[in-house]
C-alpha atoms as a PDB file:
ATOM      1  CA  UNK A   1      -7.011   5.494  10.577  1.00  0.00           C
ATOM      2  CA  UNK A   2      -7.075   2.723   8.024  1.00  0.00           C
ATOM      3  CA  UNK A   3      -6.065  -0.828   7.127  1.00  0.00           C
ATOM      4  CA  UNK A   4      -3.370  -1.430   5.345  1.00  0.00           C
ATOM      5  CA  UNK A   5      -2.374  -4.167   2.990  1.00  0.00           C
ATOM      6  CA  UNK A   6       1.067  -4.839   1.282  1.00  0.00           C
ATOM      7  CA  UNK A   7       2.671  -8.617  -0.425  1.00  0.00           C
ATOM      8  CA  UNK A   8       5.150  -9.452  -2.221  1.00  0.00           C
ATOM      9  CA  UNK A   9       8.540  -7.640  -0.333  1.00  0.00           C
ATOM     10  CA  UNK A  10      10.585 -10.333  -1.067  1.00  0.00           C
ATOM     11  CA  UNK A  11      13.036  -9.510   1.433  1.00  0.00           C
ATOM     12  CA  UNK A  12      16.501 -11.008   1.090  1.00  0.00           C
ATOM     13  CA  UNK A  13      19.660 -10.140   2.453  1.00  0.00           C
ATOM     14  CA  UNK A  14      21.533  -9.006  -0.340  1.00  0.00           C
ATOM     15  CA  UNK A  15      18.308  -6.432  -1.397  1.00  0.00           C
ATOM     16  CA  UNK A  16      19.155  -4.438   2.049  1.00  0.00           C
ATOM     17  CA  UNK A  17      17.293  -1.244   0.082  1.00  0.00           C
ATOM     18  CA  UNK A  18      13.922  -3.228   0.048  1.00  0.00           C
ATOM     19  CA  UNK A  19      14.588  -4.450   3.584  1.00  0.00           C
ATOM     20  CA  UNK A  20      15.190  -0.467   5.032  1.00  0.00           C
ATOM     21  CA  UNK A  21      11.873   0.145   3.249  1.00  0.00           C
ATOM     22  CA  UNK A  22       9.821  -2.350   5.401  1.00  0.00           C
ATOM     23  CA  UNK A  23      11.503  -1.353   8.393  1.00  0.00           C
ATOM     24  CA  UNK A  24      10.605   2.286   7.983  1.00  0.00           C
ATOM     25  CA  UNK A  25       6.748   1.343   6.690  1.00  0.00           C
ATOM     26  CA  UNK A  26       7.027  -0.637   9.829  1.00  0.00           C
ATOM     27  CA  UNK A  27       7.795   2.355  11.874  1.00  0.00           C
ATOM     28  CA  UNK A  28       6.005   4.580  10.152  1.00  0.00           C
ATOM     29  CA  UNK A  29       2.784   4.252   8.408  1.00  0.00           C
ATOM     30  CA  UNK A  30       1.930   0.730   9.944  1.00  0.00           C
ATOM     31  CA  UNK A  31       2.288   2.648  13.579  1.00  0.00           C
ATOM     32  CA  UNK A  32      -0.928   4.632  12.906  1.00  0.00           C
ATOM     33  CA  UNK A  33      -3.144   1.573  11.178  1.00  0.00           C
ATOM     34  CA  UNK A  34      -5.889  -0.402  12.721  1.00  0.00           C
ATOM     35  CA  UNK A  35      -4.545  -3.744  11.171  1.00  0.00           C
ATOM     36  CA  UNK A  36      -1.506  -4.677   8.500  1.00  0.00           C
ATOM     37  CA  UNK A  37      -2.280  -7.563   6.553  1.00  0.00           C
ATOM     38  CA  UNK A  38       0.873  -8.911   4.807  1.00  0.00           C
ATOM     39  CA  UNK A  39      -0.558 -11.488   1.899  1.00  0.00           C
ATOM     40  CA  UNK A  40       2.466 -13.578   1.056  1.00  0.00           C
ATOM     41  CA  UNK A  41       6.021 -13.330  -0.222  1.00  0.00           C
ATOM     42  CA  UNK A  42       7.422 -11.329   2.254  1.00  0.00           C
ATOM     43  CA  UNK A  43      10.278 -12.933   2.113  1.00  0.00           C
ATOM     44  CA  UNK A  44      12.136 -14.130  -1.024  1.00  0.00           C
ATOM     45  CA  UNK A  45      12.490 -17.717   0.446  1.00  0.00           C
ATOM     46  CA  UNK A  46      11.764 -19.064   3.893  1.00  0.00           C
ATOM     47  CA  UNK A  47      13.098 -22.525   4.669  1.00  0.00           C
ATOM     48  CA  UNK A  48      11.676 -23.169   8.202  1.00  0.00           C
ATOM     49  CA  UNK A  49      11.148 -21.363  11.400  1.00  0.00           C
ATOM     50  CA  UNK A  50      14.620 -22.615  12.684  1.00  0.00           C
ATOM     51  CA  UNK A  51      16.455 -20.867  10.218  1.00  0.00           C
ATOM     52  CA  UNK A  52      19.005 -18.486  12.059  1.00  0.00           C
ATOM     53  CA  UNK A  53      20.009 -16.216   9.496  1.00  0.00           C
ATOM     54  CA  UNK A  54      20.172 -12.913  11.684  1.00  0.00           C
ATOM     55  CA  UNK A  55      18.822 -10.560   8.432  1.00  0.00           C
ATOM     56  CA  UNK A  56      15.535 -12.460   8.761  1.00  0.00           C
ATOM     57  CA  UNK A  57      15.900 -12.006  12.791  1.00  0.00           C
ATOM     58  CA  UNK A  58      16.077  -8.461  12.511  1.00  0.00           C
ATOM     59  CA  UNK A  59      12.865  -8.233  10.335  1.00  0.00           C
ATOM     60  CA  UNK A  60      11.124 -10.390  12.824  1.00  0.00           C
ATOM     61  CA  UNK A  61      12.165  -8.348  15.817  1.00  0.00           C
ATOM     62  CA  UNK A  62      10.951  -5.479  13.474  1.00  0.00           C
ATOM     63  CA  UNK A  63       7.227  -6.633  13.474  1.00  0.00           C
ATOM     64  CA  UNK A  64       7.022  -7.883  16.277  1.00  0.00           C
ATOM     65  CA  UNK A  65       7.646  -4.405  17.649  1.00  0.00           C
ATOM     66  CA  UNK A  66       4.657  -3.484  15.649  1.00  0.00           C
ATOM     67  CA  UNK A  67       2.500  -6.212  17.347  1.00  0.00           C
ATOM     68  CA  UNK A  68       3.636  -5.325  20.683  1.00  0.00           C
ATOM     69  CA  UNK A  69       2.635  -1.386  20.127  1.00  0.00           C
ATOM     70  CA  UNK A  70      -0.986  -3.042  19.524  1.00  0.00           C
ATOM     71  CA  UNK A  71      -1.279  -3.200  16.038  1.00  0.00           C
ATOM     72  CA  UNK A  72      -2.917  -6.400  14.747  1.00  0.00           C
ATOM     73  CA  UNK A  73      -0.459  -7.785  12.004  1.00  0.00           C
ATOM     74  CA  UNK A  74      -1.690 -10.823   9.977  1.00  0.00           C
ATOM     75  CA  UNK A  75      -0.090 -13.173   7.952  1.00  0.00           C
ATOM     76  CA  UNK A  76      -0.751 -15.096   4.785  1.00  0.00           C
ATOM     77  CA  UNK A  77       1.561 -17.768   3.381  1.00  0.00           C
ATOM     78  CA  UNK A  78       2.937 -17.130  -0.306  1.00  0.00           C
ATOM     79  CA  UNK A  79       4.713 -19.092  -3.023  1.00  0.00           C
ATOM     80  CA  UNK A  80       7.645 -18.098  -1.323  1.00  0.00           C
ATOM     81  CA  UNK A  81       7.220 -18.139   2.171  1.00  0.00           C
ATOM     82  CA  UNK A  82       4.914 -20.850   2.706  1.00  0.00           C
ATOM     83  CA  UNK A  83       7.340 -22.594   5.159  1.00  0.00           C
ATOM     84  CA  UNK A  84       6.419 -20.280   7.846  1.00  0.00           C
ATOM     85  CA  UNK A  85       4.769 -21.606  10.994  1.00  0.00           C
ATOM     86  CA  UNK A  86       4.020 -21.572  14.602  1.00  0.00           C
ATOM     87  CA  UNK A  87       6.900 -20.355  15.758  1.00  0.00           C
ATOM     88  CA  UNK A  88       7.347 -17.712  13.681  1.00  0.00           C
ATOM     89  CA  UNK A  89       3.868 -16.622  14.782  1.00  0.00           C
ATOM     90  CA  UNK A  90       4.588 -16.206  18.105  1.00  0.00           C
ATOM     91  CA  UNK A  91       7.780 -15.237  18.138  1.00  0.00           C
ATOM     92  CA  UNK A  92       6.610 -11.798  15.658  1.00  0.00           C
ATOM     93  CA  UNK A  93       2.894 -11.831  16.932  1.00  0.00           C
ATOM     94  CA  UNK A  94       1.129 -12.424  14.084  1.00  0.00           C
ATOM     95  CA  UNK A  95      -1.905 -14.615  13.089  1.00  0.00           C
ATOM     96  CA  UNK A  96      -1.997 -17.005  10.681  1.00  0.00           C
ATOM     97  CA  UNK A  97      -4.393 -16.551   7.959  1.00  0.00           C
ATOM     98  CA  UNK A  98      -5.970 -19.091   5.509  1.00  0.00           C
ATOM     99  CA  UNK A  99      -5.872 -19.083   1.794  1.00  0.00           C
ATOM    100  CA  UNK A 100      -8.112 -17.703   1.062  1.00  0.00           C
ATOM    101  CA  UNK A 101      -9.455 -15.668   3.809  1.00  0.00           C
ATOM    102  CA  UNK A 102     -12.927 -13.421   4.018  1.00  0.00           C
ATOM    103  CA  UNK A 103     -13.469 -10.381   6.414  1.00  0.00           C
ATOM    104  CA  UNK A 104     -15.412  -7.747   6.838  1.00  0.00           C
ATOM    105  CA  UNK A 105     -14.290  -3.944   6.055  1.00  0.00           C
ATOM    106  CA  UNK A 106     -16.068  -0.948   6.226  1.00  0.00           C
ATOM    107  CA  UNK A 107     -19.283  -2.640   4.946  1.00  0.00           C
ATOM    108  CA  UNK A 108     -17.885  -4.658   2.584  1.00  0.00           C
ATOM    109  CA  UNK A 109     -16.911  -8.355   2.271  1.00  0.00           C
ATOM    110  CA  UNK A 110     -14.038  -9.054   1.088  1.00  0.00           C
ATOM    111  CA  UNK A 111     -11.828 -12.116   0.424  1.00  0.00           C
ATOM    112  CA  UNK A 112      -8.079 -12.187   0.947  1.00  0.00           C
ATOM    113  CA  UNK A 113      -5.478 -14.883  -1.312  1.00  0.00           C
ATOM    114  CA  UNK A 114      -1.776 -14.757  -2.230  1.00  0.00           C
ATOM    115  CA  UNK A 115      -2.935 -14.937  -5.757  1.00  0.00           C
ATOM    116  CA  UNK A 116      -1.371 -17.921  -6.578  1.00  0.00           C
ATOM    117  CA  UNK A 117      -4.367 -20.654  -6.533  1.00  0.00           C
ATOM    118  CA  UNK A 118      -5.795 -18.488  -8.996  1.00  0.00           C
ATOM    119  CA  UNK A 119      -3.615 -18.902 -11.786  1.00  0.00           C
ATOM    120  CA  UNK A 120      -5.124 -22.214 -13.343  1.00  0.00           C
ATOM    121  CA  UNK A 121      -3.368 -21.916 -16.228  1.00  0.00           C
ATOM    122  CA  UNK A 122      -0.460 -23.152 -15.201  1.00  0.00           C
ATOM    123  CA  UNK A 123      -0.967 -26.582 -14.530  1.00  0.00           C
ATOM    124  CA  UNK A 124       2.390 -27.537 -13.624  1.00  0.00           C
ATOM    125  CA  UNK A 125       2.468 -24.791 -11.009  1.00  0.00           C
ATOM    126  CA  UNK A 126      -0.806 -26.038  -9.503  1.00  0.00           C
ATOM    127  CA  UNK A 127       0.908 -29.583  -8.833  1.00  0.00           C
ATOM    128  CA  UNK A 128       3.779 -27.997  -7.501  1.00  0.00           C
ATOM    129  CA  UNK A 129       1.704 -25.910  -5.127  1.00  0.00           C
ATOM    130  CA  UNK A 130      -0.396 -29.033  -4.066  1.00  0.00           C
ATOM    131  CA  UNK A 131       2.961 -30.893  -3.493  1.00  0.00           C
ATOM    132  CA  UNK A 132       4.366 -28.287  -1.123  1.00  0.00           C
ATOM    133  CA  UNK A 133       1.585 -27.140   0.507  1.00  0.00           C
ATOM    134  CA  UNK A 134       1.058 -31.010   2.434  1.00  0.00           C
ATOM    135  CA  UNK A 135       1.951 -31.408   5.428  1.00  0.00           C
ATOM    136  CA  UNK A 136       3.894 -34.868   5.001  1.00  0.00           C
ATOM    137  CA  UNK A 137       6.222 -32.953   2.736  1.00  0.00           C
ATOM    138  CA  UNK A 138       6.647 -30.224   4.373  1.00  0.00           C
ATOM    139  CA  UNK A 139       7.473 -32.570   7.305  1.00  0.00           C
ATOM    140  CA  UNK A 140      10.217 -33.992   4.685  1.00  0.00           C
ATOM    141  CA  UNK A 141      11.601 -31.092   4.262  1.00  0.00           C
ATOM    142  CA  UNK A 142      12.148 -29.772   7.865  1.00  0.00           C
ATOM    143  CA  UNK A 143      13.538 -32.874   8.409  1.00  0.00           C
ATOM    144  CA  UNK A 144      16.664 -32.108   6.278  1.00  0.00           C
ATOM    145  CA  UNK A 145      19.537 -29.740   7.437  1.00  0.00           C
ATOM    146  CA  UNK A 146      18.979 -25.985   7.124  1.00  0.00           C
ATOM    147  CA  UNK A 147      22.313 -26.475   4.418  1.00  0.00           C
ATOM    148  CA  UNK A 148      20.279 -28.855   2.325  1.00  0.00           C
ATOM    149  CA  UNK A 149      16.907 -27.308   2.676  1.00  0.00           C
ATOM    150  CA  UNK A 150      19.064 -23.855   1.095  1.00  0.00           C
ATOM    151  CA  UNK A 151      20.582 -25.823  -1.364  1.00  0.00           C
ATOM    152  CA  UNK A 152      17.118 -27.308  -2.794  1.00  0.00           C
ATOM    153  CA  UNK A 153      15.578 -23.633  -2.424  1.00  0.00           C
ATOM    154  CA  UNK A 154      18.655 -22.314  -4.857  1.00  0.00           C
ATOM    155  CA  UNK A 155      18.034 -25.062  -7.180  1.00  0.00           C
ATOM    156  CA  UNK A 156      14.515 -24.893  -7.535  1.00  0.00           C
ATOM    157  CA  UNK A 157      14.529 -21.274  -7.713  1.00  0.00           C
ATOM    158  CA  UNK A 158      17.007 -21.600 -10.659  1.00  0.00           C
ATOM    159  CA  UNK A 159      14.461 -24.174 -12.534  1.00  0.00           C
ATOM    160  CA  UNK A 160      11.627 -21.570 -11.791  1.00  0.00           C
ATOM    161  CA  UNK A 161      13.494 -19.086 -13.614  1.00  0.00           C
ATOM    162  CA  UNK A 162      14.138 -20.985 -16.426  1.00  0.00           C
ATOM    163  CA  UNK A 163      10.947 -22.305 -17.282  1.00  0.00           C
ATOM    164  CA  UNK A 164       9.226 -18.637 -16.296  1.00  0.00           C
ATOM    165  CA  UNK A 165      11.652 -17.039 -18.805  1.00  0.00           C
ATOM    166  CA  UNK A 166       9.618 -19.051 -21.873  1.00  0.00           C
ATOM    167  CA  UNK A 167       5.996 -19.361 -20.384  1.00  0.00           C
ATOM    168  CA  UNK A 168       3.783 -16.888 -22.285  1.00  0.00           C
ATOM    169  CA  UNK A 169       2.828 -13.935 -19.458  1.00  0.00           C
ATOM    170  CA  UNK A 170      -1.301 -14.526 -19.979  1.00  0.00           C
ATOM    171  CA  UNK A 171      -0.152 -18.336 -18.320  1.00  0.00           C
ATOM    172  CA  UNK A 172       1.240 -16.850 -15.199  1.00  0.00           C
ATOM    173  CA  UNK A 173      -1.653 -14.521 -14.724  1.00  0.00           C
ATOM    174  CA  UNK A 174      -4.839 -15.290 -12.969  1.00  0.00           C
ATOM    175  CA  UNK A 175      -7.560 -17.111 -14.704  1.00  0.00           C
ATOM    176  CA  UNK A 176     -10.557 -15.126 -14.664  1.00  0.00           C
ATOM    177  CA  UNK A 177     -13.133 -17.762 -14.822  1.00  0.00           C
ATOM    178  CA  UNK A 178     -11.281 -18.726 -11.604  1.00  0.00           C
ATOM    179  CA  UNK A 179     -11.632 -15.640 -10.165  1.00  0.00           C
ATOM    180  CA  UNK A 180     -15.036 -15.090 -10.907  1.00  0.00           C
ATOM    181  CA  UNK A 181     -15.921 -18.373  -9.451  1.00  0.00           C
ATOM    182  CA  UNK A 182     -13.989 -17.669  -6.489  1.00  0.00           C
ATOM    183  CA  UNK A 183     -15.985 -14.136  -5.721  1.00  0.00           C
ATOM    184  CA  UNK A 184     -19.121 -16.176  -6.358  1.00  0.00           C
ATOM    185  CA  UNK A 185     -18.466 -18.820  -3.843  1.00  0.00           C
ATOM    186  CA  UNK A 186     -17.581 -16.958  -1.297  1.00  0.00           C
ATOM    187  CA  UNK A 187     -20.289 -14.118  -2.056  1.00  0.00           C
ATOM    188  CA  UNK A 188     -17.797 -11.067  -1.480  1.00  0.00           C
ATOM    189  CA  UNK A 189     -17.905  -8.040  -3.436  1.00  0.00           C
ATOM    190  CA  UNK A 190     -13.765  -7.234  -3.005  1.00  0.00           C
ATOM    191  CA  UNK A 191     -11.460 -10.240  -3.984  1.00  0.00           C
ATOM    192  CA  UNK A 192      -8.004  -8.412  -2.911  1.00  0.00           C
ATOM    193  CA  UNK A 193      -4.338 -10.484  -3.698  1.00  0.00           C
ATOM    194  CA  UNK A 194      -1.067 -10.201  -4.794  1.00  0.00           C
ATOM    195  CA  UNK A 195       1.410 -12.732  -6.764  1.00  0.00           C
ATOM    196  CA  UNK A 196       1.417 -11.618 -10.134  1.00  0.00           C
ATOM    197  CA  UNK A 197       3.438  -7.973  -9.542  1.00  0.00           C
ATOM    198  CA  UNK A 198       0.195  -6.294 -11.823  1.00  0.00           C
ATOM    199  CA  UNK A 199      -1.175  -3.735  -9.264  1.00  0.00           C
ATOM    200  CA  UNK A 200      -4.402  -2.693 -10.608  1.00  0.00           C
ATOM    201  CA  UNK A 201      -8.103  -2.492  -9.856  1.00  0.00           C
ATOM    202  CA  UNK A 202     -10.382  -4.689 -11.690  1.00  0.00           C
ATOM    203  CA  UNK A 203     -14.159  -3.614 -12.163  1.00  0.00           C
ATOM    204  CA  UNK A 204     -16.151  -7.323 -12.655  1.00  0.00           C
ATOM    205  CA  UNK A 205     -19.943  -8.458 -12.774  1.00  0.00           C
ATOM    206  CA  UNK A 206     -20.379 -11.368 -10.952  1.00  0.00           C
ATOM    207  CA  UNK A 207     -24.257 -12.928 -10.690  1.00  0.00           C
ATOM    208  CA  UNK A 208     -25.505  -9.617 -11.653  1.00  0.00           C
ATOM    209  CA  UNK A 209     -23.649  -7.698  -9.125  1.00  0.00           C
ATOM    210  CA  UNK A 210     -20.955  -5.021  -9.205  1.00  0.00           C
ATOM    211  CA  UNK A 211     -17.746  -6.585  -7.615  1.00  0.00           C
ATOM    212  CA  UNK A 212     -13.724  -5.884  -7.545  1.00  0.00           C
ATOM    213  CA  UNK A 213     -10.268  -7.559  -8.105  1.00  0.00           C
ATOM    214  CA  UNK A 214      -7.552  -5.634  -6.369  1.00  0.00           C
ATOM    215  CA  UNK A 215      -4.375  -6.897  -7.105  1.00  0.00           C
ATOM    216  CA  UNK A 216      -1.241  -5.413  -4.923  1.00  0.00           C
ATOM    217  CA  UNK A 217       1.800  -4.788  -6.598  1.00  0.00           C
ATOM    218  CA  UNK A 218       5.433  -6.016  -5.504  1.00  0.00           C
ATOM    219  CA  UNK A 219       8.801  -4.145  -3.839  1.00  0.00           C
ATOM    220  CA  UNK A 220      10.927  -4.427  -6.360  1.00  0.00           C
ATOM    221  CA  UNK A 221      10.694  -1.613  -8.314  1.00  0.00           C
ATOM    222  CA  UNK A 222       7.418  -0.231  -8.328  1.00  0.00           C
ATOM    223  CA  UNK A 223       6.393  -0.584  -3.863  1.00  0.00           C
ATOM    224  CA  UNK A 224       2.428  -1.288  -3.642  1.00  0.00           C
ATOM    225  CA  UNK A 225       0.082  -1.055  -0.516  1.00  0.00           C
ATOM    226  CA  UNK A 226      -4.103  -0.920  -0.366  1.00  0.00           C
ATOM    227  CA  UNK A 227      -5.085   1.620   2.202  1.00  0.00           C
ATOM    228  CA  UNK A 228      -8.547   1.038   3.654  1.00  0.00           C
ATOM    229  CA  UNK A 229     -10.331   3.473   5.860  1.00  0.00           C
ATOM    230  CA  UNK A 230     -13.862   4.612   5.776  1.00  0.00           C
ATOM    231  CA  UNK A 231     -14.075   6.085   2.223  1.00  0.00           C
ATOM    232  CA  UNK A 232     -13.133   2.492   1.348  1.00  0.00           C
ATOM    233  CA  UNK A 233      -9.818   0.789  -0.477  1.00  0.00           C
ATOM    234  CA  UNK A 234      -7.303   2.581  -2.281  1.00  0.00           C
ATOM    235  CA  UNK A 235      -4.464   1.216  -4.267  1.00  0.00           C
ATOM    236  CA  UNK A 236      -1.132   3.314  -3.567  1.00  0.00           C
ATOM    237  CA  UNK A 237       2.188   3.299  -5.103  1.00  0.00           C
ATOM    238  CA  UNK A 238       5.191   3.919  -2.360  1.00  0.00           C
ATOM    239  CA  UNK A 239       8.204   5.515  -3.184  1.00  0.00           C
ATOM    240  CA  UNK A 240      11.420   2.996  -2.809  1.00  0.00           C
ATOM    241  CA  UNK A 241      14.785   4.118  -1.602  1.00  0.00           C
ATOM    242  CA  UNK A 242      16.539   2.152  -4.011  1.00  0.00           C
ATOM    243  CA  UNK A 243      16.654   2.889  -8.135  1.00  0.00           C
ATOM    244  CA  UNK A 244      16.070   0.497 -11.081  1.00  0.00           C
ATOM    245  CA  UNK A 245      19.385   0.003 -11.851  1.00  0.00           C
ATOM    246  CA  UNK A 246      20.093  -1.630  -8.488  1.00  0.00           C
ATOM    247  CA  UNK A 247      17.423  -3.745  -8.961  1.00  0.00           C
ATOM    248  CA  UNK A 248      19.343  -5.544 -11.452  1.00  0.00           C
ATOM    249  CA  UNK A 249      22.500  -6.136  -9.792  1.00  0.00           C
END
């Protein structure tokens, strides 16, 4: 058996391919794990826990399934998602994780992020983050109608692509310095995240010592999922039942 990690699904209603894929990894592969840890951007948007929009119901009802055959599903909030709360928790079964978060696997320590604090680079980003991850505003925002809270979403997505299709790529990536900090801090020897859609393994010194960056890829063209068991993590690529060229409808 093994642990398995995946982020970065982006499920949305009118990408029902990507949506199929998570309900068979749900009912497949994620039946036989010890633990699924889902880091962020599972969904493409979430807007609050209220939101009855029955695509996101059935994906709920799909996980919590999962829980309820005794398989420990955590959750971590992503640029995209980071609405999620309470109620979502228990009405799926999952546990809230920090960002980041450190556990212990197989004799290693690792630390667990979205990704997203540790692109630096982009300044503007970081306030944006900082603004949306209080509490006051996220109070704000619930307090609106599900109708307005869609309409901002759509606008500031459409802003976000816009100023992403003239930032240089390096900017959007992580900053190593942070990252190196970060495994320092927190004295792990895996850092393991998602957000930038660049699965690959990273070999890094850090104080003298051999360490990792994993990075997960995302489900839109490529699938991505870290499979941990006892002959420790590997990085896999999952076939998708959808093609390229539907991607870009």
């Amino acid at each position: 058996m093994a642990t398995l990690f995946i982020s970065d699904l982006h499920l949305e209603a009118k990408r029902p391919e990507i949506g199929e894929q998570f309900l068979a990894f749900l009912a497949g592969p994620a039946r036989d794990a010890d633990a699924i840890y889902i880091l962020g951007d599972l969904f493409e948007a979430w807007l609050g826990d209220d939101d009855p929009n029955p695509y996101y119901a059935r994906m709920k009802s799909a996980i919590r399934e999962l829980a309820d055959s005794g398989v420990p599903v955590f959750f971590m909030h992503g640029n995209r998602d980071f609405m999620i709360g309470d109620a979502f928790a228990a009405e799926t079964g999952v546990t809230l994780l920090g960002d980041p978060h450190a556990i212990e696997l197989h004799g290693k320590k690792v630390l667990l992020s979205h990704g997203d604090a540790l692109c630096t680079d982009d300044v503007e980003y970081q306030q944006v983050r900082a603004m949306t991850r209080n509490p006051e505003w996220q109070a704000m925002m619930m307090a609106k109608t599900i109708e307005e809270r869609i309409a901002f979403a759509l606008q500031a997505r459409e802003q976000s692509m816009a100023r992403h299709g003239t930032m240089d790529e390096e900017i959007a990536d992580v900053n190593q310095d942070a990252v190196l900090q970060t495994i320092g801090n927190h004295g792990v020897d895996i850092l393991l995240h998602g957000h930038t859609h660049r699965p690959a393994v990273h070999p890094l010194e850090v104080d003298g010592r051999p360490a990792q960056r994993i990075v997960l890829g995302d489900w839109y063209e490529q699938g991505s999922m870290v499979e941990w068991n006892e002959d420790g993590p590997k990085l896999k690529q999952l076939c998708l039942l959808y093609t390229s060229d539907a991607a870009d409808e």
